[in-house]
Protein backbone atom coordinates (compact mmCIF):
# COMPACT_ATOMS: atom_id res chain seq x y z
CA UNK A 1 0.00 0.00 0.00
CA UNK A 2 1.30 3.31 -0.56
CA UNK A 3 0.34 5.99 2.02
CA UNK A 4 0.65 9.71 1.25
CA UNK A 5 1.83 11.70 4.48
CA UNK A 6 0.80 15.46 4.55
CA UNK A 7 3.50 17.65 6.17
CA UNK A 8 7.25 16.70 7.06
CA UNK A 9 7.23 18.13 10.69
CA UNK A 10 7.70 16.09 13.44
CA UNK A 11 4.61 14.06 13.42
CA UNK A 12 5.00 13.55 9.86
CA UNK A 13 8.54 12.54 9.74
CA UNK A 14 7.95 10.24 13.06
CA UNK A 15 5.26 8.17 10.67
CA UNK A 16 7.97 8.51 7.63
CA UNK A 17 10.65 6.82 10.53
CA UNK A 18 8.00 3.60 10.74
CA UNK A 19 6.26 3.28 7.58
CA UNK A 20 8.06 1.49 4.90
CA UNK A 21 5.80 2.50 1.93
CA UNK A 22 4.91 6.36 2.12
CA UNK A 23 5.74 9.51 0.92
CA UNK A 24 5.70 12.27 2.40
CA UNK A 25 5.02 16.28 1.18
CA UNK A 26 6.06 19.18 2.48
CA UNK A 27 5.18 22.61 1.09
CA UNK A 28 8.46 24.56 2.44
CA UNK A 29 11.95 23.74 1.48
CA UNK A 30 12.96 22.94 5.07
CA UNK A 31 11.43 20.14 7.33
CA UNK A 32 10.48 20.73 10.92
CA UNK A 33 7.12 22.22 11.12
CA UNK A 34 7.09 23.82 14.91
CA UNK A 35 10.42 22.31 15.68
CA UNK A 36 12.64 24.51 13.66
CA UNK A 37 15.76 26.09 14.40
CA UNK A 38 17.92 28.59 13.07
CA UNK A 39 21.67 29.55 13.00
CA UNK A 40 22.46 32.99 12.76
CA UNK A 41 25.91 34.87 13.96
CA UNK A 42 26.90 31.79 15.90
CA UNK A 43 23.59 31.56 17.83
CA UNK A 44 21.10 28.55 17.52
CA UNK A 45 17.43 29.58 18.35
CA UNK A 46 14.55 27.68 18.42
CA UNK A 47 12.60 29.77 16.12
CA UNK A 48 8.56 28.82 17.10
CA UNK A 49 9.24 28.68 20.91
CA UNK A 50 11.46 27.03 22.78
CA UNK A 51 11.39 23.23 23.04
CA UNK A 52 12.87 20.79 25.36
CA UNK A 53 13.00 17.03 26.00
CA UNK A 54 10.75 15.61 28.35
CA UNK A 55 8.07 12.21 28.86
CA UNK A 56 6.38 10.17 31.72
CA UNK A 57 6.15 7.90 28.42
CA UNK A 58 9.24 6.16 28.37
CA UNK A 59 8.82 4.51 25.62
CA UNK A 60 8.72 7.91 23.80
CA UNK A 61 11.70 9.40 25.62
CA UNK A 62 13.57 6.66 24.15
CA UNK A 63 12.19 7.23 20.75
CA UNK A 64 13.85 10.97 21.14
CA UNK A 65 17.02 10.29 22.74
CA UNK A 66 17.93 7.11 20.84
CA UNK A 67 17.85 9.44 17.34
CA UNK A 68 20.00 12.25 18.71
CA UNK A 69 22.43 9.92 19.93
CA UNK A 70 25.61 11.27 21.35
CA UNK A 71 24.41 14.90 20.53
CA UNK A 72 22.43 15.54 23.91
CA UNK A 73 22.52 16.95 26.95
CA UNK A 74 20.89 16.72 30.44
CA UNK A 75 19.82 19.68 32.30
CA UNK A 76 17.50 19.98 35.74
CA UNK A 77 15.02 22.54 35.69
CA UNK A 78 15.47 26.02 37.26
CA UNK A 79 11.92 27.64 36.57
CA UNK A 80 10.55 30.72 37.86
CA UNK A 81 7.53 33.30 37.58
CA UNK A 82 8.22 36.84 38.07
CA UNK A 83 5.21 37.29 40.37
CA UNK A 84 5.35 41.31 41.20
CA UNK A 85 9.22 41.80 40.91
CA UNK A 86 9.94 38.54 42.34
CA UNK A 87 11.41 35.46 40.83
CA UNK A 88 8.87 32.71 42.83
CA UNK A 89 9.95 29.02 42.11
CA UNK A 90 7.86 27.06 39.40
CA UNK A 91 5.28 25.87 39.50
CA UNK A 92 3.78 28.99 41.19
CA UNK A 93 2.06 26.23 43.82
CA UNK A 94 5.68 25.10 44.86
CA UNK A 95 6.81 28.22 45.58
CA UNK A 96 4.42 30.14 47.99
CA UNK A 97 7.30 30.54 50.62
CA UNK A 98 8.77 33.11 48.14
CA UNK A 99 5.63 35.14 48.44
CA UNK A 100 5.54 38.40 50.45
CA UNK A 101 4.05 36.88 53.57
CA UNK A 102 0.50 37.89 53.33
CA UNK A 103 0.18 36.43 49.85
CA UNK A 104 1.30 33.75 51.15
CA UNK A 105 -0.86 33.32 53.31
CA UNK A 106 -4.09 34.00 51.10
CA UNK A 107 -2.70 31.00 48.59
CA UNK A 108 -2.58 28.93 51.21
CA UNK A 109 -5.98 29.59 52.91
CA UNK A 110 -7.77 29.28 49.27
CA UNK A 111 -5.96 26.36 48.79
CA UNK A 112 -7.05 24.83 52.39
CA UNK A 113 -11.25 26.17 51.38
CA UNK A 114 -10.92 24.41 48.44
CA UNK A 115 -10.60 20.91 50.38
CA UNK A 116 -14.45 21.20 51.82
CA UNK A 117 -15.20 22.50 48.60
CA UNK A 118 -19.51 21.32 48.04
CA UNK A 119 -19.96 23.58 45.30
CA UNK A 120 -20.62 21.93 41.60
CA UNK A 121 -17.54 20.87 39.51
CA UNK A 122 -16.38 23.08 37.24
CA UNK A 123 -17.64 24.02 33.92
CA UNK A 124 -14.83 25.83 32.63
CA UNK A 125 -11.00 26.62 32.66
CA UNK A 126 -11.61 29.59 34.99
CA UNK A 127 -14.05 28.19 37.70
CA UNK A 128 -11.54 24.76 37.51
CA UNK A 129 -8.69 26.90 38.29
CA UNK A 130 -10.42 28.47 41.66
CA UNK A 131 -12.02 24.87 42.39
CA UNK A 132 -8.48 23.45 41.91
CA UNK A 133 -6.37 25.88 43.55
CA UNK A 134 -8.26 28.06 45.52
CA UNK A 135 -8.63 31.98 45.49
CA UNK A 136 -5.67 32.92 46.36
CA UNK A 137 -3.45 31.11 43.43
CA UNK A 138 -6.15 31.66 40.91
CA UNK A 139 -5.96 35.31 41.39
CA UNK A 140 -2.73 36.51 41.86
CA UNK A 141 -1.07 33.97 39.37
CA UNK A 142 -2.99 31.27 37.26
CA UNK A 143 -6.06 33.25 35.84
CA UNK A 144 -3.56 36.28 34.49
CA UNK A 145 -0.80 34.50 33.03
CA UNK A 146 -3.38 31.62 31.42
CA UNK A 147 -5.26 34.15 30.11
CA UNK A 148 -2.08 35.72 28.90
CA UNK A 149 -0.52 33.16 27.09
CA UNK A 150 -4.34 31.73 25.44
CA UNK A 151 -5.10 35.42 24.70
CA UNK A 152 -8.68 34.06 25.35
CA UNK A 153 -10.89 34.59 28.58
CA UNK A 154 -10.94 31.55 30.95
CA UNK A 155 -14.25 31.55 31.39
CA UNK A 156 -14.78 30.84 27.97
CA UNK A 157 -12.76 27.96 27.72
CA UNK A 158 -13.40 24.78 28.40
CA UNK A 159 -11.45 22.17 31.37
CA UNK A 160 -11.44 18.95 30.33
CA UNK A 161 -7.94 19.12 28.81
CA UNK A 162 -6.49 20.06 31.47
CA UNK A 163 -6.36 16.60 33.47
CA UNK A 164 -3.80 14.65 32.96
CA UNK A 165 -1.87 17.93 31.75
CA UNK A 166 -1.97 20.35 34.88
CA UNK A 167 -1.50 17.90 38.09
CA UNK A 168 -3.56 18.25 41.24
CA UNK A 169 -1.18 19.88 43.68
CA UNK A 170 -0.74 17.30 46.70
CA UNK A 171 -1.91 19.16 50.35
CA UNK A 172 1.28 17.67 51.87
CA UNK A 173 3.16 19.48 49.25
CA UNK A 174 1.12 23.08 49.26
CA UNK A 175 1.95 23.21 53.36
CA UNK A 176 5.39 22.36 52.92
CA UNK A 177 5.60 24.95 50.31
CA UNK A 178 3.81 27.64 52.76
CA UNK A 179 6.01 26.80 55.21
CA UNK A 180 9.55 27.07 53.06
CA UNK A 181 9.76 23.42 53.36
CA UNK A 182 11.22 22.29 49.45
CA UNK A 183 9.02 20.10 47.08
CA UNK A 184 8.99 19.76 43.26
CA UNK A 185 5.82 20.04 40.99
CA UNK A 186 5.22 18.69 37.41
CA UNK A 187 8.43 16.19 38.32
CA UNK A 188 7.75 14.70 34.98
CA UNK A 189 9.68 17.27 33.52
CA UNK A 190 12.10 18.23 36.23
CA UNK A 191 15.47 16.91 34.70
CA UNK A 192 14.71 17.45 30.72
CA UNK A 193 16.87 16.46 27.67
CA UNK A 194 18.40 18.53 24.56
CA UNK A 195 20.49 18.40 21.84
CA UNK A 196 24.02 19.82 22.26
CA UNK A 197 24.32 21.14 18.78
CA UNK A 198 21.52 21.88 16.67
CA UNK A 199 18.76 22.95 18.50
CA UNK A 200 15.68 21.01 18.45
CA UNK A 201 15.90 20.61 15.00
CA UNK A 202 18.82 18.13 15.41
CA UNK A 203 16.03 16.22 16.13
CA UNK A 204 14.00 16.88 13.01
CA UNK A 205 17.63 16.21 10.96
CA UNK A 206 17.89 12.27 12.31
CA UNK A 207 14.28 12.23 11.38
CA UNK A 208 14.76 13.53 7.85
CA UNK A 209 17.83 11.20 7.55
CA UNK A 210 16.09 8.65 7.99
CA UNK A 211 13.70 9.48 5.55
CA UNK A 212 15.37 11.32 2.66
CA UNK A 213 14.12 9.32 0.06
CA UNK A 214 10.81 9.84 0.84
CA UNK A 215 10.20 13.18 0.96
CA UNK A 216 9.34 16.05 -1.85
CA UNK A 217 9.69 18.95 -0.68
CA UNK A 218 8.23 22.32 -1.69
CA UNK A 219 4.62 20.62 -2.14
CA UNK A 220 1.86 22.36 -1.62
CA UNK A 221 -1.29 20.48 -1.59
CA UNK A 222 -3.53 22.48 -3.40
CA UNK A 223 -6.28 19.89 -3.95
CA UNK A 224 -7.63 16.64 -2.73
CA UNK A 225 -9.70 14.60 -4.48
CA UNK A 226 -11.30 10.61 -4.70
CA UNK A 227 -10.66 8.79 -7.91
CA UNK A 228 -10.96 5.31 -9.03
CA UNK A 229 -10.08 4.16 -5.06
CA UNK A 230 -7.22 6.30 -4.64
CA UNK A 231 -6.52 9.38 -3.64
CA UNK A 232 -5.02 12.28 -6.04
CA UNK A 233 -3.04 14.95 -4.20
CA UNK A 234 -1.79 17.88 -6.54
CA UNK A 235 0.31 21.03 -6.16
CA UNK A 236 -1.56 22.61 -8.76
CA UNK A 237 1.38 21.88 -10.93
CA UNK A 238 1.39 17.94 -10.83
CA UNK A 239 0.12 15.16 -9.26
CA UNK A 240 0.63 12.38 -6.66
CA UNK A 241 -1.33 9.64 -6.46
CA UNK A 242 -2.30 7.18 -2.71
CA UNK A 243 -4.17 4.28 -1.84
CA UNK A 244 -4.30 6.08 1.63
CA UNK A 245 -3.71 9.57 3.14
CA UNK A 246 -2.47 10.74 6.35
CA UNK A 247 -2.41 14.18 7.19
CA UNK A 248 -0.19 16.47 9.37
CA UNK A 249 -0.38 19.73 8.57
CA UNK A 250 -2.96 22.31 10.05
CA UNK A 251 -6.39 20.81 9.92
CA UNK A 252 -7.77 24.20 7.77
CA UNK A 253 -5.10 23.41 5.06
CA UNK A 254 -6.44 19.84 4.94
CA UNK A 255 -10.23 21.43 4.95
CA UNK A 256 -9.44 23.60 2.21
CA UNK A 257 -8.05 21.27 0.16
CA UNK A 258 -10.24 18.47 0.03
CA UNK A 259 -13.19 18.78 -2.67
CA UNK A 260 -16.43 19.19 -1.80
CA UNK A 261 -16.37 19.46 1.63
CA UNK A 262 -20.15 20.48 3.06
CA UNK A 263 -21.15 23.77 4.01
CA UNK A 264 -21.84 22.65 7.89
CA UNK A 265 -18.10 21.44 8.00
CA UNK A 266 -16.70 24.24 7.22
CA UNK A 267 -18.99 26.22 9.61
CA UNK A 268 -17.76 24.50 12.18
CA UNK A 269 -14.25 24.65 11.31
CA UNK A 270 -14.38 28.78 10.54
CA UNK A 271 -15.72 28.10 14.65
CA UNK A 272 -12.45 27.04 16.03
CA UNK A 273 -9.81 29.03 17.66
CA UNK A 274 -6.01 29.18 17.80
CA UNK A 275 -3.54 31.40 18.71
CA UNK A 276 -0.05 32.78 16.75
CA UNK A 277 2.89 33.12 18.33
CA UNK A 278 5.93 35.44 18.19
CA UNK A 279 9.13 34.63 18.88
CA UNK A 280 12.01 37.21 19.83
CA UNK A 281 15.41 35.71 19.51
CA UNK A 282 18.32 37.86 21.55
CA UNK A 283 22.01 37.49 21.61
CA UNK A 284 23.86 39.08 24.36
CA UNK A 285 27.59 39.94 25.08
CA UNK A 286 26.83 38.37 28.27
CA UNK A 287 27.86 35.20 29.53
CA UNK A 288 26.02 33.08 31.66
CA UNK A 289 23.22 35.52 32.51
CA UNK A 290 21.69 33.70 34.70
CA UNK A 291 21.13 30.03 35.94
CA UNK A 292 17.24 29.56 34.80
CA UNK A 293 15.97 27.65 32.38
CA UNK A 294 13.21 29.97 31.60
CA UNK A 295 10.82 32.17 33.23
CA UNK A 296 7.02 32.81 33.17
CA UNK A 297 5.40 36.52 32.94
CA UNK A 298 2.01 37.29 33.93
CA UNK A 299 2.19 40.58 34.24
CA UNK A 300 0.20 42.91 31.54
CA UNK A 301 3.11 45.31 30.71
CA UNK A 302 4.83 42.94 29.06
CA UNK A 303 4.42 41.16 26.29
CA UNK A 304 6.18 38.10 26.61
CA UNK A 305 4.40 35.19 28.63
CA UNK A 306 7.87 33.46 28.79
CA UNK A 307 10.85 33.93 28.35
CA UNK A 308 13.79 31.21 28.07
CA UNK A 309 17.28 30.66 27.93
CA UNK A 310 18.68 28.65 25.60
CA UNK A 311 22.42 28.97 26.38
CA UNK A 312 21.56 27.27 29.60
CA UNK A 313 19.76 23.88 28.17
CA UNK A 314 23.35 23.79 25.84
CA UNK A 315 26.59 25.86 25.93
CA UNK A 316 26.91 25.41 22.07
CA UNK A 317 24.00 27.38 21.36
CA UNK A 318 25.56 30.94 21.91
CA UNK A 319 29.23 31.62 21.34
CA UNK A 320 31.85 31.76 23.75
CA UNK A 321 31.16 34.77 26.24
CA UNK A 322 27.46 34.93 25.61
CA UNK A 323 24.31 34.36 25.74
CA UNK A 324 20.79 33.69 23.90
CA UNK A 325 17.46 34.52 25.19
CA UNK A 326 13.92 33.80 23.82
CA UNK A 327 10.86 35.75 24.17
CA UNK A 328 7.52 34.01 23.40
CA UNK A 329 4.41 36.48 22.76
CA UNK A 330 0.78 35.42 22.16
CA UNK A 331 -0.89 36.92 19.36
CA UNK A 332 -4.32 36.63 17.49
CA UNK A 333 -4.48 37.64 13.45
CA UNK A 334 -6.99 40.98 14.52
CA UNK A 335 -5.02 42.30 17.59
CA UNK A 336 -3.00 45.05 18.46
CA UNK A 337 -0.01 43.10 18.35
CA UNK A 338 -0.07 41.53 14.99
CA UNK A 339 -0.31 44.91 13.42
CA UNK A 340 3.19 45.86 14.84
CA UNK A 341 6.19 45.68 12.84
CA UNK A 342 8.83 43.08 13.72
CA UNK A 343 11.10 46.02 14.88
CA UNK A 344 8.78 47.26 16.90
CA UNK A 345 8.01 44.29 18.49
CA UNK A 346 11.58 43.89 18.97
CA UNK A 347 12.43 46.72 19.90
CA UNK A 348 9.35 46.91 23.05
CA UNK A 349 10.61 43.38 23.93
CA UNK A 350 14.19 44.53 24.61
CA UNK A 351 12.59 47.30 26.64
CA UNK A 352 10.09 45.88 28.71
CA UNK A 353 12.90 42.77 29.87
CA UNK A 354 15.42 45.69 30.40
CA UNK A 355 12.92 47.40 32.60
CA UNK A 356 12.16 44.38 34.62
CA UNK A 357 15.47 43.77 35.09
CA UNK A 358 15.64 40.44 33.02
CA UNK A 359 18.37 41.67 30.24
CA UNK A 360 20.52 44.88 30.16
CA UNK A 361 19.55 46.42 26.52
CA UNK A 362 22.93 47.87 26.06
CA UNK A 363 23.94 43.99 25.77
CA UNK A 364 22.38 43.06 23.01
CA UNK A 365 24.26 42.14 19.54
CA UNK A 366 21.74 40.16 17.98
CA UNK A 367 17.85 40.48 17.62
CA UNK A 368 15.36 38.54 15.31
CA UNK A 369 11.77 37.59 15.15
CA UNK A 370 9.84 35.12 13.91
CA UNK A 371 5.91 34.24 13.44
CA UNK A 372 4.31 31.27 13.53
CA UNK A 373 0.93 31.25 12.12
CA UNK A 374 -0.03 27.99 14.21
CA UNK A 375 1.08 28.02 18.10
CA UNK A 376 -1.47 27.11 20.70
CA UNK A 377 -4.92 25.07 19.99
CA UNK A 378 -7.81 26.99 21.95
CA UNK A 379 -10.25 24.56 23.85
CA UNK A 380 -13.55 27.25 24.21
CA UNK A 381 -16.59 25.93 25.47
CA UNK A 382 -17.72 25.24 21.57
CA UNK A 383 -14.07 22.75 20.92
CA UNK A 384 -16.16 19.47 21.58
CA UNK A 385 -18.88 19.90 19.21
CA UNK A 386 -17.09 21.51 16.33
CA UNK A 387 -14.42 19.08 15.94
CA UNK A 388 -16.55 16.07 16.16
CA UNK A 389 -18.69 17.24 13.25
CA UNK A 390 -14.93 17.44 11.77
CA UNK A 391 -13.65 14.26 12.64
CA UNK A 392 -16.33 12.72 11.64
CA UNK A 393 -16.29 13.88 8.41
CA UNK A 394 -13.20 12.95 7.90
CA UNK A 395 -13.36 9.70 9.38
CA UNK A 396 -16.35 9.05 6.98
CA UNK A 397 -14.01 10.05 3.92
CA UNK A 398 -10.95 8.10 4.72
CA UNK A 399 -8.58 10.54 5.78
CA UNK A 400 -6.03 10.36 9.01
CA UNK A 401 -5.36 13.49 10.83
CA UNK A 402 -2.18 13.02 13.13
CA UNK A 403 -0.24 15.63 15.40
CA UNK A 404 -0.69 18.65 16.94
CA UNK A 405 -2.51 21.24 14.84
CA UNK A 406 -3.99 17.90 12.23
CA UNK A 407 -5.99 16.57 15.65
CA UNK A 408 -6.32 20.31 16.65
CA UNK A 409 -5.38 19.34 19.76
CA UNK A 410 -2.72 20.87 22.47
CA UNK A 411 -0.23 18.19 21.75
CA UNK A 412 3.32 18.60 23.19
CA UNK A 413 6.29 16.98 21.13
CA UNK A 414 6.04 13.68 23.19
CA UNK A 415 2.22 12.93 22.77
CA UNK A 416 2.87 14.05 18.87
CA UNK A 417 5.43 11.01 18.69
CA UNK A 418 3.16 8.96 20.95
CA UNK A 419 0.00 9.44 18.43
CA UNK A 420 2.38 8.63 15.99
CA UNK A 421 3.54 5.40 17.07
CA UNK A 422 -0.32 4.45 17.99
CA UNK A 423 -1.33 5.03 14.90
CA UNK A 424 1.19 3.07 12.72
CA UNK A 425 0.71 0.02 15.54
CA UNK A 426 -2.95 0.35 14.57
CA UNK A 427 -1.89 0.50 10.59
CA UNK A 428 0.05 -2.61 10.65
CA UNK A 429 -2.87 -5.03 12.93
């Protein structure tokens, strides 16, 4: 059987890695999708937000680290929130001891009303986020930086993705962390992986390696149509031709492409959200800046969310005597922000982490940004309903959607590979 695969990021390339008889398409001339990097002036950025190696799914870990090989390194995390002017230890739950004292105390007494909580469960992301964590937390921390980095209201969003994803903080834990006593959240990702050269694209380059001869690149599928039991993919230029497809890329490419594609599917597609994202990419003639891995923003006079530090996951991302920094800023297509320049943007990004003390300004000797049309999937209280009547359309048609923005759902890089690997198990029965 030969199986057409739509989009050579990492999703795409993982199902290139395990299927023997496939091709796959990609419209750009590079491979990577989300997990790009570039190399500019001796500095390796991850261009559409920083990435790092992490799973509770060994089996996936393994996956990762066995294709970069030698070329990786181990870090442990150093993660904090600038809550007010003060760095408070990730996650924000872990850290109440850093608090001024009466915040500290308000965390820890929502926290403690939560336990004899009677009131309904929650219906959305907002009233899961006071049921979960109490007033206190909710309020001075989860609520503005969540609705921050979704761009999109809380209440309006739905919570069942978030278990599973966010863990229930432990009581023992939330006292000891009131108290000053140290304990470690989200341990999963606690000590995390990445390449040593590269970026995370070395990751994306095994991948490709692997899978040279099956790619064509610069491929953009134009048009998708049924014929005589196969499918015929075209460019608008030439044609391909597949027994089966599976597709990767965004899910309104896909939409867009296939013929004749009901009017109530595309209604409900035109009803989901998503955000953009922008990345800022800064050198400094600084070295070793600081000993964090990266560092989360809430606060609305700035417009980064978070803010990492690349030259501390791997030496060899910066040259010698300095360091890289990456600024991560939420953005929707009709905001204020996407109608700014990428100077400007650059140029209020250097400010506002100069005024909060993050960066000096006068250090910087390298600046760049980047957009990327497809960051963050938005779960609003309409998600359920409009991508079943999706799925099942395509489902109905014969079509595969697998990874992040295919499934149009808020994969990280691990459950990308792990849907990967499912699927191909399930291909092969």
């Amino acid at each position: 059987m030969t199986i057409g695969i739509i989009g050579a990021g990492l999703t795409g390339l993982t199902l290139g890695s395990l299927i023997t008889d496939c091709e796959i398409l990609e419209k750009d001339s590079e491979c990577g999708g989300l997990c790009r990097s570039i190399a500019e002036d001796g500095f390796t950025f991850d261009c559409c937000g920083s990435h790092i190696i992490f799973s509770k799914d060994k089996e996936v870990l393994d996956f990762m680290l066995e294709k970069l090989g030698a070329n990786i390194v181990k870090r442990r995390r150093n993660t904090k929130i600038m809550y007010n002017g003060i760095y408070v230890k990730y996650p924000f739950e872990n850290g109440l001891s850093d608090l001024p004292l009466t915040d500290n105390f308000e965390c820890l007494m929502g926290f403690i009303e939560t336990l004899t909580n009677v009131n309904d469960k929650p219906g959305n992301f907002n009233e899961w986020l006071y049921y979960t964590f109490g007033k206190g937390m909710a309020e001075k921390y989860l609520v503005p930086y969540n609705e921050k980095i979704w761009n999109y209201e809380t209440s309006k969003m739905g919570s069942f993705w978030v278990d599973g994803r966010v863990p229930r903080p432990p009581v023992e834990d939330i006292i000891k962390s009131s108290l000053g006593i140290a304990t470690e959240g989200y341990k999963h990702q606690l000590e995390f992986y990445y390449p040593k050269e590269g970026g995370i694209n070395a990751l994306i380059t095994s991948l490709e390696r692997e899978s040279r001869a099956k790619i064509v690149k610069n491929f953009d599928v134009k048009s998708i149509i049924r014929e005589n039991h196969n499918w015929v993919i075209s460019n608008g230029i030439e044609q391909r031709r597949y027994e089966q497809i599976i597709a990767t890329q965004p899910i309104f490419d896909l939409m867009y492409a296939i013929a004749d594609v009901p009017p109530a599917i595309y209604n409900a597609l035109h009803e989901l959200k998503y955000n953009s994202l922008l990345t800022v990419m800064l050198g400094l003639n600084v070295e070793n800046l600081n000993d964090f891995s990266w560092l989360y923003i809430p606060d609305g006079d700035c417009l980064a969310h978070r803010v990492a530090f690349p030259s501390n996951y791997s030496e060899d991302v910066a040259p010698d005597g300095k360091s890289a920094v990456l600024a991560e800023i939420t953005y929707n297509n009709d905001d204020s922000i996407a109608k700014l320049s990428d100077e400007e943007i650059i140029t209020r990004t250097i400010e506002e982490l100069d005024k909060k003390g993050i960066i000096d300004k006068a250090t910087v000797c390298y600046s760049k940004a980047v957009r990327t049309k497809f960051a963050y999937v938005i779960y609003d209280l309409s998600y359920k309903k409009n991508i079943g009547v999706i799925m099942s359309f395509l489902n109905h048609i014969g079509i595969y959607p697998v990874g992040r923005f295919a499934e149009f759902k808020y994969l990280n890089m691990d459950a990308c590979i792990r849907n990967a690997l499912d699927f191909t198990k399930e291909l092969n029965k």
